[in-house]
PDB file of N, CA and C in Angstrom:
ATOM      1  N   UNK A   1     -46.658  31.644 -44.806  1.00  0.00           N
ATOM      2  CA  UNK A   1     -46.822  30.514 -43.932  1.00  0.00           C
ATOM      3  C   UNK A   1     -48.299  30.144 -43.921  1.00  0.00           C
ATOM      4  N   UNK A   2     -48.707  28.870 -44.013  1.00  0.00           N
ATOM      5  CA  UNK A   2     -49.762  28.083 -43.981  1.00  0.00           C
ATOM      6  C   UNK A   2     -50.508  28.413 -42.697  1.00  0.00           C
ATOM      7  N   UNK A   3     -51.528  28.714 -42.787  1.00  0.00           N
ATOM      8  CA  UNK A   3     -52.837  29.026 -41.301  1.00  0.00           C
ATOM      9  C   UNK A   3     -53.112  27.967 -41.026  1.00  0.00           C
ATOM     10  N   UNK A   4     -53.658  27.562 -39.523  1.00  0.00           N
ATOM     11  CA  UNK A   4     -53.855  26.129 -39.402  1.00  0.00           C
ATOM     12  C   UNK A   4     -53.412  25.661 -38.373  1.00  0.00           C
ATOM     13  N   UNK A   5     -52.799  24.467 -37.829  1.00  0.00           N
ATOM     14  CA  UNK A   5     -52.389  24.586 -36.536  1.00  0.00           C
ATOM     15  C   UNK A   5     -50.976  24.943 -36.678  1.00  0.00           C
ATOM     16  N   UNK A   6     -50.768  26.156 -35.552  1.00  0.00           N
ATOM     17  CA  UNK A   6     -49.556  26.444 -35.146  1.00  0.00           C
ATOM     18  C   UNK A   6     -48.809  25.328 -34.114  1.00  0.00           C
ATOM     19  N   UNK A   7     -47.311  25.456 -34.606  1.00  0.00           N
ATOM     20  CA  UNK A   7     -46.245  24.762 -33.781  1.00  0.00           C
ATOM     21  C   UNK A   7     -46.096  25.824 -32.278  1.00  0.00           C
ATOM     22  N   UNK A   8     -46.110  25.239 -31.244  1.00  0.00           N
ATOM     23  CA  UNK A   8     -45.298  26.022 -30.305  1.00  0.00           C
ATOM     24  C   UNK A   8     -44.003  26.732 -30.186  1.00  0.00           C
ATOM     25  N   UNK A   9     -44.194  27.502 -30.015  1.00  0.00           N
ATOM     26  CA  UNK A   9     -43.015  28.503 -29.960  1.00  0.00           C
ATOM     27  C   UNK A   9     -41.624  28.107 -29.045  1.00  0.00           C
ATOM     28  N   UNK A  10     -40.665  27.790 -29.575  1.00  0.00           N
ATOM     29  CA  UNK A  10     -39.601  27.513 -28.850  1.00  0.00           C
ATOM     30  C   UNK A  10     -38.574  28.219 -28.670  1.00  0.00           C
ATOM     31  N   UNK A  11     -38.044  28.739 -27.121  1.00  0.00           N
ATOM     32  CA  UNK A  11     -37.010  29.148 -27.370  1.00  0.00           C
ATOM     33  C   UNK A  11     -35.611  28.374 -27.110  1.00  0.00           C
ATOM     34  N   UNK A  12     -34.345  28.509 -27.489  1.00  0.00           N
ATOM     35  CA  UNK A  12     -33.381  27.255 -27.509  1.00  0.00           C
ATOM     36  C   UNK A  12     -32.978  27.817 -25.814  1.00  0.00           C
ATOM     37  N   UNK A  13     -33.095  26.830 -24.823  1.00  0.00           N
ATOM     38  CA  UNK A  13     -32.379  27.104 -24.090  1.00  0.00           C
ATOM     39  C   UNK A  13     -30.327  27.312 -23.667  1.00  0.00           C
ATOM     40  N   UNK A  14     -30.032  28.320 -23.019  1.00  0.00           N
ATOM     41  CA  UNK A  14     -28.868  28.401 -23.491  1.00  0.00           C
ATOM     42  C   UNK A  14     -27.844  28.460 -21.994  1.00  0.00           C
ATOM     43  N   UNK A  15     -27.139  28.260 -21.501  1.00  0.00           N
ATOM     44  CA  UNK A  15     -26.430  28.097 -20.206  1.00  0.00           C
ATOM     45  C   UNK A  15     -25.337  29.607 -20.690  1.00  0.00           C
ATOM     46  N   UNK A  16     -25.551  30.229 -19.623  1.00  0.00           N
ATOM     47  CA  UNK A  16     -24.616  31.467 -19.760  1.00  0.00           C
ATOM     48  C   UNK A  16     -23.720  31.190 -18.662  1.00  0.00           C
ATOM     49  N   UNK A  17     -22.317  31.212 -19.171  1.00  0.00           N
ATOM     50  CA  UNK A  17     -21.167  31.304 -18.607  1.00  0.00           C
ATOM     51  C   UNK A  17     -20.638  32.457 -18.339  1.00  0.00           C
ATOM     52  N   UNK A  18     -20.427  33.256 -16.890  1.00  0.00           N
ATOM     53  CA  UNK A  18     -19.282  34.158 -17.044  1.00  0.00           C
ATOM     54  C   UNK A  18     -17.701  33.939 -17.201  1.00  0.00           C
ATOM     55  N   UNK A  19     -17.551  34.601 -18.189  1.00  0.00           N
ATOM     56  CA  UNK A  19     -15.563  34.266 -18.500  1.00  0.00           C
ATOM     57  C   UNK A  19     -14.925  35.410 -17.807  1.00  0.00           C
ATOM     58  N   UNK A  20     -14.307  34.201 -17.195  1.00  0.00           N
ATOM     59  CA  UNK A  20     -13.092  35.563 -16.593  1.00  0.00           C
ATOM     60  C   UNK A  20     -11.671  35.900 -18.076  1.00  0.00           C
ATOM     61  N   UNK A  21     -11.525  37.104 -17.728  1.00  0.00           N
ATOM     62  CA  UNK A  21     -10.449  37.513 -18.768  1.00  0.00           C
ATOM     63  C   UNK A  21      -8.724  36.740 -18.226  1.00  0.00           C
ATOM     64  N   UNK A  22      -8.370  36.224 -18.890  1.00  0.00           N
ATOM     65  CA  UNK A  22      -7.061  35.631 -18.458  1.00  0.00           C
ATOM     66  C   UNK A  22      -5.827  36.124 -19.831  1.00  0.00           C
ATOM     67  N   UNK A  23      -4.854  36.823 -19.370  1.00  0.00           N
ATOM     68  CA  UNK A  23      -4.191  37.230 -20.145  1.00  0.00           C
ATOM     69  C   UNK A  23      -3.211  36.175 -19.915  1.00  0.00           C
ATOM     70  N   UNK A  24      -2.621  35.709 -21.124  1.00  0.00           N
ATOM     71  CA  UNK A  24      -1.810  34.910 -21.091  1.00  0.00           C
ATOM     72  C   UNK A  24      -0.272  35.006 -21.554  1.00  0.00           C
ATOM     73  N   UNK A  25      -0.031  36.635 -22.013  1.00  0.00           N
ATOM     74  CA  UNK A  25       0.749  37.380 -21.988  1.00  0.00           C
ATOM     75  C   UNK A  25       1.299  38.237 -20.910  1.00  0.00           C
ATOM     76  N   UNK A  26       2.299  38.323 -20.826  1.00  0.00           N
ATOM     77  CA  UNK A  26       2.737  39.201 -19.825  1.00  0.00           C
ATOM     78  C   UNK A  26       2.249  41.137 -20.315  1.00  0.00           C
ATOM     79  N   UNK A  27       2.133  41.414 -19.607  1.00  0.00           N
ATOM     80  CA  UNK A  27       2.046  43.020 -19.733  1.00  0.00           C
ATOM     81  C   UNK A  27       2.257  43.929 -20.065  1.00  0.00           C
ATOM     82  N   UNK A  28       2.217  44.970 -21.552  1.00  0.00           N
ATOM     83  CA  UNK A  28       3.074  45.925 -21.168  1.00  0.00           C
ATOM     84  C   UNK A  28       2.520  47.042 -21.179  1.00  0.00           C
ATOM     85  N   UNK A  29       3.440  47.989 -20.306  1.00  0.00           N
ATOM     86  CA  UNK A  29       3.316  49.989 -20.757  1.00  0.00           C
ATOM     87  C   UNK A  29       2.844  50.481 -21.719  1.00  0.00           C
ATOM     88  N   UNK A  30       2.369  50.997 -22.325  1.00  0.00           N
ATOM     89  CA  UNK A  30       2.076  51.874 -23.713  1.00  0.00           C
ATOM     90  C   UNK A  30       2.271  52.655 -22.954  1.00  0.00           C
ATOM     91  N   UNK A  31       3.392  53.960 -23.424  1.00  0.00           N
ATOM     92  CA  UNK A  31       3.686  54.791 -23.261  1.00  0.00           C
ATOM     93  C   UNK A  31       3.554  56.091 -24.270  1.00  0.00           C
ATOM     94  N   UNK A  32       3.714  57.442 -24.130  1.00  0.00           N
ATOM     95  CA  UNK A  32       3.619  58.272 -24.976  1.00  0.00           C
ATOM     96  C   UNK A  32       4.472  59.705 -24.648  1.00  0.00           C
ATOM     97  N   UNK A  33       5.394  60.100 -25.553  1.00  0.00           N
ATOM     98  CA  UNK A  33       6.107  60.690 -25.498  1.00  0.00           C
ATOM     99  C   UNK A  33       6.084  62.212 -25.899  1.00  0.00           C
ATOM    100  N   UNK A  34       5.960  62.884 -25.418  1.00  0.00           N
ATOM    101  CA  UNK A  34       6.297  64.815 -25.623  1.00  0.00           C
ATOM    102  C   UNK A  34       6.843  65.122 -26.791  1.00  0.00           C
ATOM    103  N   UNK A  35       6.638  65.584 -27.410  1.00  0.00           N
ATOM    104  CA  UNK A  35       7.406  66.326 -28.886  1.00  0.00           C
ATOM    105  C   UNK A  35       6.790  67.643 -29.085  1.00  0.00           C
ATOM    106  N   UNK A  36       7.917  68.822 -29.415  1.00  0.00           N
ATOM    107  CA  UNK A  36       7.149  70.006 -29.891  1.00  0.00           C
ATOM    108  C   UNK A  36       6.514  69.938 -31.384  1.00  0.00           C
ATOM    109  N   UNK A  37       6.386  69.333 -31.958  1.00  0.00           N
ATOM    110  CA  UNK A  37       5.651  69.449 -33.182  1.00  0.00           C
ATOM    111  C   UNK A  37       4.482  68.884 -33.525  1.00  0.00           C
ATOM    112  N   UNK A  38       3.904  67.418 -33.070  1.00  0.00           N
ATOM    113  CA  UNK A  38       3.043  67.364 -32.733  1.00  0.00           C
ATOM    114  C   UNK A  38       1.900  67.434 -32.411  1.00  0.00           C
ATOM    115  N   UNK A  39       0.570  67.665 -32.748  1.00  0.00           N
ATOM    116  CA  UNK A  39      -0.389  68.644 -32.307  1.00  0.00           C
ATOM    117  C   UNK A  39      -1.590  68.171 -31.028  1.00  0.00           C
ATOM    118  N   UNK A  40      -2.104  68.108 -30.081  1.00  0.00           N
ATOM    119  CA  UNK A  40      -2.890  68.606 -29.505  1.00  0.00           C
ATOM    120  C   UNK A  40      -3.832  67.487 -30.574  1.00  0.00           C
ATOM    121  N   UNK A  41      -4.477  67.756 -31.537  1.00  0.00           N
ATOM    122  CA  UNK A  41      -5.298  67.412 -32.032  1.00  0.00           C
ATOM    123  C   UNK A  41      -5.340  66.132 -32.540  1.00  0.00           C
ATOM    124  N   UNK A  42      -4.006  66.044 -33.100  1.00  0.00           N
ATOM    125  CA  UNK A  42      -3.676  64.803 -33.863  1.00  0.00           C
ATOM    126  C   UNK A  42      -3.526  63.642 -33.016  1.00  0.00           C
ATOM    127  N   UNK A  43      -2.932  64.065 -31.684  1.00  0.00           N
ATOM    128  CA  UNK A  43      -2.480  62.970 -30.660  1.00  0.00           C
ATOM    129  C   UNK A  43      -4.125  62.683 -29.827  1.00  0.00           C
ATOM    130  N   UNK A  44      -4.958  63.748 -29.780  1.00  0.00           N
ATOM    131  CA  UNK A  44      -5.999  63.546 -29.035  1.00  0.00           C
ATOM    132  C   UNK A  44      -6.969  62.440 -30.430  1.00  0.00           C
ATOM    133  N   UNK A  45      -7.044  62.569 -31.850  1.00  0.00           N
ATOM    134  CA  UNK A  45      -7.828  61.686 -32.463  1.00  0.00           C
ATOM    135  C   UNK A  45      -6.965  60.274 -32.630  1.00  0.00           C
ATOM    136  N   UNK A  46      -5.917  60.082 -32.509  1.00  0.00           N
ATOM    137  CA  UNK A  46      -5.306  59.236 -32.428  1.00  0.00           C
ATOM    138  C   UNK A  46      -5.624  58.345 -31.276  1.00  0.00           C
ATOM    139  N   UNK A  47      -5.464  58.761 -29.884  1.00  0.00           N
ATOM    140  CA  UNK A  47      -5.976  57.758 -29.267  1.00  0.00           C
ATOM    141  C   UNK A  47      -7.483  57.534 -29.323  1.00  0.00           C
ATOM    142  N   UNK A  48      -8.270  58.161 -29.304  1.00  0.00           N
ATOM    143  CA  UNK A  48      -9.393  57.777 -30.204  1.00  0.00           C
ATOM    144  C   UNK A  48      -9.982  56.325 -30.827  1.00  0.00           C
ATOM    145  N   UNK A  49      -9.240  56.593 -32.121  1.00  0.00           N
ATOM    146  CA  UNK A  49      -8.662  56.347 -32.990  1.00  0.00           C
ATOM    147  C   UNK A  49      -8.572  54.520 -33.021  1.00  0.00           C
ATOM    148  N   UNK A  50      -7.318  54.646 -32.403  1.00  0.00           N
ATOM    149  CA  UNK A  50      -6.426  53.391 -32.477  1.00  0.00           C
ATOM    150  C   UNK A  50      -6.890  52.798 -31.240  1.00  0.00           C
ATOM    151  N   UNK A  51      -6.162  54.141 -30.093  1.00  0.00           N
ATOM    152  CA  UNK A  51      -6.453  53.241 -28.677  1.00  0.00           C
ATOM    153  C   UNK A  51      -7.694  53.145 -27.660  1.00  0.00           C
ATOM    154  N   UNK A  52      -9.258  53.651 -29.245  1.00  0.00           N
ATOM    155  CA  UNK A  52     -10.532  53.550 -28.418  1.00  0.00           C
ATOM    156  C   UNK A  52     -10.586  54.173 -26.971  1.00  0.00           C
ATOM    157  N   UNK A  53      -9.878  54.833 -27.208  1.00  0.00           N
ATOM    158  CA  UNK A  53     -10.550  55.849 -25.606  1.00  0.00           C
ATOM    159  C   UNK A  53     -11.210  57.178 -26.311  1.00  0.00           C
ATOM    160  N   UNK A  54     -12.283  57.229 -24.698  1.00  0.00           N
ATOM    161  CA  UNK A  54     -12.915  58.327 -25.012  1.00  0.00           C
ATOM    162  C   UNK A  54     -12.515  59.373 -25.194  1.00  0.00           C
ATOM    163  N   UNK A  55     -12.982  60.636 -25.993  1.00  0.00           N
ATOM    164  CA  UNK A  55     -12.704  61.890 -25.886  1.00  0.00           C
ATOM    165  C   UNK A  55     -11.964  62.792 -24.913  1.00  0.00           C
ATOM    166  N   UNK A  56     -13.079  62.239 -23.401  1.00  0.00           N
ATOM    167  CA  UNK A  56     -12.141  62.872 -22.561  1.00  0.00           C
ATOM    168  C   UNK A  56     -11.043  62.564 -21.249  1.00  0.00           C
ATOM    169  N   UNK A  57     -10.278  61.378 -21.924  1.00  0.00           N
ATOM    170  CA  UNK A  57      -9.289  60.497 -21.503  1.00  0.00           C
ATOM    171  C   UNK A  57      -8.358  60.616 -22.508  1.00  0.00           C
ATOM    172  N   UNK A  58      -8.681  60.813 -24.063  1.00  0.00           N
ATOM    173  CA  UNK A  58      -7.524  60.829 -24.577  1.00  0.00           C
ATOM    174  C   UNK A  58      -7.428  62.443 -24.346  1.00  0.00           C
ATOM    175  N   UNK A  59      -8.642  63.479 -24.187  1.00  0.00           N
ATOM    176  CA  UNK A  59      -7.293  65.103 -23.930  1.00  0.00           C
ATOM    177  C   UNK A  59      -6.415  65.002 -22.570  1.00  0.00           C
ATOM    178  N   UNK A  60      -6.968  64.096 -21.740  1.00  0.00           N
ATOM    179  CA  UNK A  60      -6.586  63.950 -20.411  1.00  0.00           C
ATOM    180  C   UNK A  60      -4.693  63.586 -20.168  1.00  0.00           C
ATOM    181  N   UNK A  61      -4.643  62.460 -21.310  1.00  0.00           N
ATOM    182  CA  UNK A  61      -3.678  61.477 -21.743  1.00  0.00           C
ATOM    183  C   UNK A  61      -2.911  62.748 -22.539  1.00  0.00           C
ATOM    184  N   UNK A  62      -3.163  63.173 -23.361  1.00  0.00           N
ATOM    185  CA  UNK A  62      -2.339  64.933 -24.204  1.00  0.00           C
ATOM    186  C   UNK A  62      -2.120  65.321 -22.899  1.00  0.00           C
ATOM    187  N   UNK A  63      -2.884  66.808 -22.687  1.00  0.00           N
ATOM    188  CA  UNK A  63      -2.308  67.019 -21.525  1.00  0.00           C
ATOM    189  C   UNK A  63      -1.135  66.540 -20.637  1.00  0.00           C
ATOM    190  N   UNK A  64      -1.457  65.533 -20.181  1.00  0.00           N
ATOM    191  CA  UNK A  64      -0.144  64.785 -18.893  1.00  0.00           C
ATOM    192  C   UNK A  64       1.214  64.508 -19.923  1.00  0.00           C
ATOM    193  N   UNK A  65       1.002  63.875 -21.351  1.00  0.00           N
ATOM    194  CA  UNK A  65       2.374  63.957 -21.864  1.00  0.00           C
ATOM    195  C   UNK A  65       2.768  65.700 -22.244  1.00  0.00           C
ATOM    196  N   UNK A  66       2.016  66.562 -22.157  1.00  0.00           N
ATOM    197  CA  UNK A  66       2.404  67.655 -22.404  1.00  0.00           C
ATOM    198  C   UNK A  66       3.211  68.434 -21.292  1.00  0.00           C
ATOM    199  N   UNK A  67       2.361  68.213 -20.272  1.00  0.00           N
ATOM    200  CA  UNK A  67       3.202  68.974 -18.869  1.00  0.00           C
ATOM    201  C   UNK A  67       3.880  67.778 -18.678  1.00  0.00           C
ATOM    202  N   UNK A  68       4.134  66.741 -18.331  1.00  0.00           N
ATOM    203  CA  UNK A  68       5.182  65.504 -17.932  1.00  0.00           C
ATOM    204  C   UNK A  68       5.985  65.512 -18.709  1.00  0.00           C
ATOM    205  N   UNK A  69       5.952  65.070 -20.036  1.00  0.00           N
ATOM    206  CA  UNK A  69       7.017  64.982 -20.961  1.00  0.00           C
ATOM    207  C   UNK A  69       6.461  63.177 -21.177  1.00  0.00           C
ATOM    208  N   UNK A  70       5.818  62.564 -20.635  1.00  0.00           N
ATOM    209  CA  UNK A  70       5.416  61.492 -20.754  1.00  0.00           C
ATOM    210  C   UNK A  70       4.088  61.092 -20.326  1.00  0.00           C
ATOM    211  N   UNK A  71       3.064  60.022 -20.496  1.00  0.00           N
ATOM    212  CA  UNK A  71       1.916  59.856 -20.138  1.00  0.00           C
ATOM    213  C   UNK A  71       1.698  57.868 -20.571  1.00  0.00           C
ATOM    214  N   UNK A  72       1.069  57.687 -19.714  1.00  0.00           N
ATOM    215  CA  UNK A  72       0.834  55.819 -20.318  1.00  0.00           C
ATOM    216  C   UNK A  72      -0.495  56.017 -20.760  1.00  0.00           C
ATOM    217  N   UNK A  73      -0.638  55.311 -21.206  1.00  0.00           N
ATOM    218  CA  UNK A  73      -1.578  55.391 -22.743  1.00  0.00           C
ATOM    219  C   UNK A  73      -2.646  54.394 -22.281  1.00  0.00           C
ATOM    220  N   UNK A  74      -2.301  52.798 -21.913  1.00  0.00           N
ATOM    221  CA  UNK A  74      -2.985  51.878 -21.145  1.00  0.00           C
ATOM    222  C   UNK A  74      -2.328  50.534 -21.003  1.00  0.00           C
ATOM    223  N   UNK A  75      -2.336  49.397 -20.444  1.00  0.00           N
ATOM    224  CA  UNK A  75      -1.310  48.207 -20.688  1.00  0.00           C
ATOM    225  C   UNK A  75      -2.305  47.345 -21.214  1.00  0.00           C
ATOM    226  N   UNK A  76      -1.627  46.294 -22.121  1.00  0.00           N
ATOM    227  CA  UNK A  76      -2.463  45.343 -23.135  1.00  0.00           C
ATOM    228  C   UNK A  76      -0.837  44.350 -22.556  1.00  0.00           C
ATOM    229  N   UNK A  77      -1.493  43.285 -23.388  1.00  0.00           N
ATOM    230  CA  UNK A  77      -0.331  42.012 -23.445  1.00  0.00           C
ATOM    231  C   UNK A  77       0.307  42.808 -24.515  1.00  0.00           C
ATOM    232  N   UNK A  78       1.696  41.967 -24.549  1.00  0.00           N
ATOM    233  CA  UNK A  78       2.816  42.137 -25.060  1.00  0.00           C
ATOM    234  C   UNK A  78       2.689  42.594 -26.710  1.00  0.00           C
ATOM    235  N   UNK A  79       2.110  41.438 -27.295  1.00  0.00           N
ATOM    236  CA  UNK A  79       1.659  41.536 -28.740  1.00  0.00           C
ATOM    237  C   UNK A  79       0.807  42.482 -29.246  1.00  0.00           C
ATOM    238  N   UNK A  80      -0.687  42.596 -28.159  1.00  0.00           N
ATOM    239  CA  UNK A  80      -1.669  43.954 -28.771  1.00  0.00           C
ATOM    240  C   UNK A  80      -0.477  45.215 -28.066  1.00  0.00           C
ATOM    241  N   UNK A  81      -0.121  45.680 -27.680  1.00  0.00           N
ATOM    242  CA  UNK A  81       0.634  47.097 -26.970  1.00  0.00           C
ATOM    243  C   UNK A  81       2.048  47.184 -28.229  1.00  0.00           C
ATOM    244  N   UNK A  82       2.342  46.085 -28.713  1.00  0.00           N
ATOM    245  CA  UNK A  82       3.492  46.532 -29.456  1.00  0.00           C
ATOM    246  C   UNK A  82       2.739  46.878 -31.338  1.00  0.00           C
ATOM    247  N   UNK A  83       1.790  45.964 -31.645  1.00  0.00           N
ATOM    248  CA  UNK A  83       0.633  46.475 -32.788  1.00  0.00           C
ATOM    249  C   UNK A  83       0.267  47.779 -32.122  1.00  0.00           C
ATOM    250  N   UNK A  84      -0.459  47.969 -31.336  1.00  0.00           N
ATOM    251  CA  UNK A  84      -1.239  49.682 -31.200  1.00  0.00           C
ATOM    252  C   UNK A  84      -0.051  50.611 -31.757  1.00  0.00           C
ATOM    253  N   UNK A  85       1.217  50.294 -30.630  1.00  0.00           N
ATOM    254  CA  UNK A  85       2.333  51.495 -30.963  1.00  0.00           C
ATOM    255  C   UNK A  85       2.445  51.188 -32.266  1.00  0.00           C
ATOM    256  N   UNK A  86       2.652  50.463 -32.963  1.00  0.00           N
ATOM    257  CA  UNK A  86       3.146  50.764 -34.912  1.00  0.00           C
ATOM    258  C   UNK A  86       1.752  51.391 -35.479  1.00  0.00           C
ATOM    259  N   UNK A  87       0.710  50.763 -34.934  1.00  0.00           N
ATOM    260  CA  UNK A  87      -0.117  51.468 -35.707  1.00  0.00           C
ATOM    261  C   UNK A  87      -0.416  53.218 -35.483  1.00  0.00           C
ATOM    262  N   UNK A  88       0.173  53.215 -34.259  1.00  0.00           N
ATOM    263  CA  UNK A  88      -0.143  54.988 -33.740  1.00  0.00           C
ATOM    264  C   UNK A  88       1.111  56.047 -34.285  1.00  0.00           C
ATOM    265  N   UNK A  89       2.621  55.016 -34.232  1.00  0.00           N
ATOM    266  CA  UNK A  89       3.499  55.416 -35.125  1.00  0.00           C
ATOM    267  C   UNK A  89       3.462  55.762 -36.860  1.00  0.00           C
ATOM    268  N   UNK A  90       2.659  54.797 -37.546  1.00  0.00           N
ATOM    269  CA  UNK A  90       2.374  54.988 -38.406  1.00  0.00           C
ATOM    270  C   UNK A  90       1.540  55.524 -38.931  1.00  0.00           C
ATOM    271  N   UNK A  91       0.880  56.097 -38.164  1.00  0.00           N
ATOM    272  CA  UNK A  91      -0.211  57.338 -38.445  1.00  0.00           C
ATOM    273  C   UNK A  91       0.380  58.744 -38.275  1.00  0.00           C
ATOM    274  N   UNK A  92       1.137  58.544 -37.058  1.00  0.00           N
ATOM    275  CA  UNK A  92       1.680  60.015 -37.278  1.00  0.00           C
ATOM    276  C   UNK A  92       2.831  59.752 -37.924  1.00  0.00           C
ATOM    277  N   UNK A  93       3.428  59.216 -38.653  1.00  0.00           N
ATOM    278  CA  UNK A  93       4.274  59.426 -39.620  1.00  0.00           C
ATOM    279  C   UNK A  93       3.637  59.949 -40.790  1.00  0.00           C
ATOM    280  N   UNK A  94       2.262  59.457 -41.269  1.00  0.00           N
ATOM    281  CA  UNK A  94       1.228  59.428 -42.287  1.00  0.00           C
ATOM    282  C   UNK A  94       1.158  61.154 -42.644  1.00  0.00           C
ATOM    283  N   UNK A  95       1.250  61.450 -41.134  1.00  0.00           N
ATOM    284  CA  UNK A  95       0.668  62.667 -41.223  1.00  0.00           C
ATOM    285  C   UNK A  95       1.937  63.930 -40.894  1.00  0.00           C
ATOM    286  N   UNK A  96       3.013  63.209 -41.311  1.00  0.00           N
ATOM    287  CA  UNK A  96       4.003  63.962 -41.132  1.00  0.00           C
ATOM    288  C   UNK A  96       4.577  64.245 -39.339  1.00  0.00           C
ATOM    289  N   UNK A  97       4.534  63.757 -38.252  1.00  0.00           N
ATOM    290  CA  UNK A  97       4.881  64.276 -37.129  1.00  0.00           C
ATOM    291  C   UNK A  97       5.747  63.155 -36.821  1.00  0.00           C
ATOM    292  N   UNK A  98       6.532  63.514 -35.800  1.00  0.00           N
ATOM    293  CA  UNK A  98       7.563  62.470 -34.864  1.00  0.00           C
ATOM    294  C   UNK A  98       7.320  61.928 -33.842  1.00  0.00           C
ATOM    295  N   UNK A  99       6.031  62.454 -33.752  1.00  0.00           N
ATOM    296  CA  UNK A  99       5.288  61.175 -32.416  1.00  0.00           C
ATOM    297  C   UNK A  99       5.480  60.201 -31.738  1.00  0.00           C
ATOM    298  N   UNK A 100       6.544  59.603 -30.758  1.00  0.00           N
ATOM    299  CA  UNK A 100       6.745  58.579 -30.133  1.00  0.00           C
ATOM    300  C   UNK A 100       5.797  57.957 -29.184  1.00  0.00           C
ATOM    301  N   UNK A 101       6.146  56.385 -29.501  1.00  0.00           N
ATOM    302  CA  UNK A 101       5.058  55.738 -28.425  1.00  0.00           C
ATOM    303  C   UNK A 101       6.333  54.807 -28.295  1.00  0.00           C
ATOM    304  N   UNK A 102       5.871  54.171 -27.137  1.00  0.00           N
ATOM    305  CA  UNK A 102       7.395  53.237 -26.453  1.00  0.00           C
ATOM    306  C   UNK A 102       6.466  51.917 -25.910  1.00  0.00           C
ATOM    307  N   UNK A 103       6.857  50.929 -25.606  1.00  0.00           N
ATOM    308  CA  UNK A 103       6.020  49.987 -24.321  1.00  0.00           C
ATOM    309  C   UNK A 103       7.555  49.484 -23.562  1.00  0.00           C
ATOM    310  N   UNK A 104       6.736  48.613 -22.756  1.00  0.00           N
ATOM    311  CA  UNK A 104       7.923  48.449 -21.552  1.00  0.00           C
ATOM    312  C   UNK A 104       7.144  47.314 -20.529  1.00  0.00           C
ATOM    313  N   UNK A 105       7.828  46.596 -20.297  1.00  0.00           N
ATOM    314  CA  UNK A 105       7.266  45.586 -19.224  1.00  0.00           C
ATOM    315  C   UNK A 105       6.217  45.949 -18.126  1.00  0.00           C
ATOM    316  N   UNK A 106       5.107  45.677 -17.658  1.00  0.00           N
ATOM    317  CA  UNK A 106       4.376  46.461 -16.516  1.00  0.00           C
ATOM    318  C   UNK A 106       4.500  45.160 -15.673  1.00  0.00           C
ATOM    319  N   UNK A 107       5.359  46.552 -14.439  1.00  0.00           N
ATOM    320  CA  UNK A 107       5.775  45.372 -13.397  1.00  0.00           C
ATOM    321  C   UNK A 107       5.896  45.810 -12.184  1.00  0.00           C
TER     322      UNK A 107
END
């Protein structure tokens, strides 16, 4: 760049909006289901994983389907909650286990 007279420095002014989140889907369950075969490990990197929870929410989430026999996972609209479950199904199929995930209306 050429020495000499400098331009003033501009910054672009910008109007910040807060957005509210509006789901425009109805709700559902992600659910998660008990199986003896399964591991502890696989189900804890899985939500991870897929359903971005932390470390110690998804052993939290193991655990409760372990002593319950069931645990909810988190609710999304209709469309992301029924993608997560195929994609969490299809990982533990990947990896050989019977892993169920279910959703269900949250109501």
């Amino acid at each position: 760049m050429a020495t000499g007279t400098q331009m003033p420095a501009r910054t672009p002014e910008v109007d910040v909006v807060e957005e509210e989140m509006v789901w425009t889907e109805p709700l559902w369950r992600v659910l998660i289901h008990n199986d003896d075969v399964t591991t502890f490990e696989f189900v804890e990197r899985m939500l991870q994983t897929i359903f971005k929870l932390s470390r110690e929410m998804a052993e939290h989430i193991a655990w409760l389907t372990h002593t319950n026999g069931i645990a909810l996972v988190c609710v999304r609209p209709r469309s992301e909650a029924e993608r997560l479950v195929g994609q969490a199904i299809f990982a533990a199929r990947m990896e050989g286990f019977p892993l169920m995930l279910t959703c269900e209306p949250d109501e």
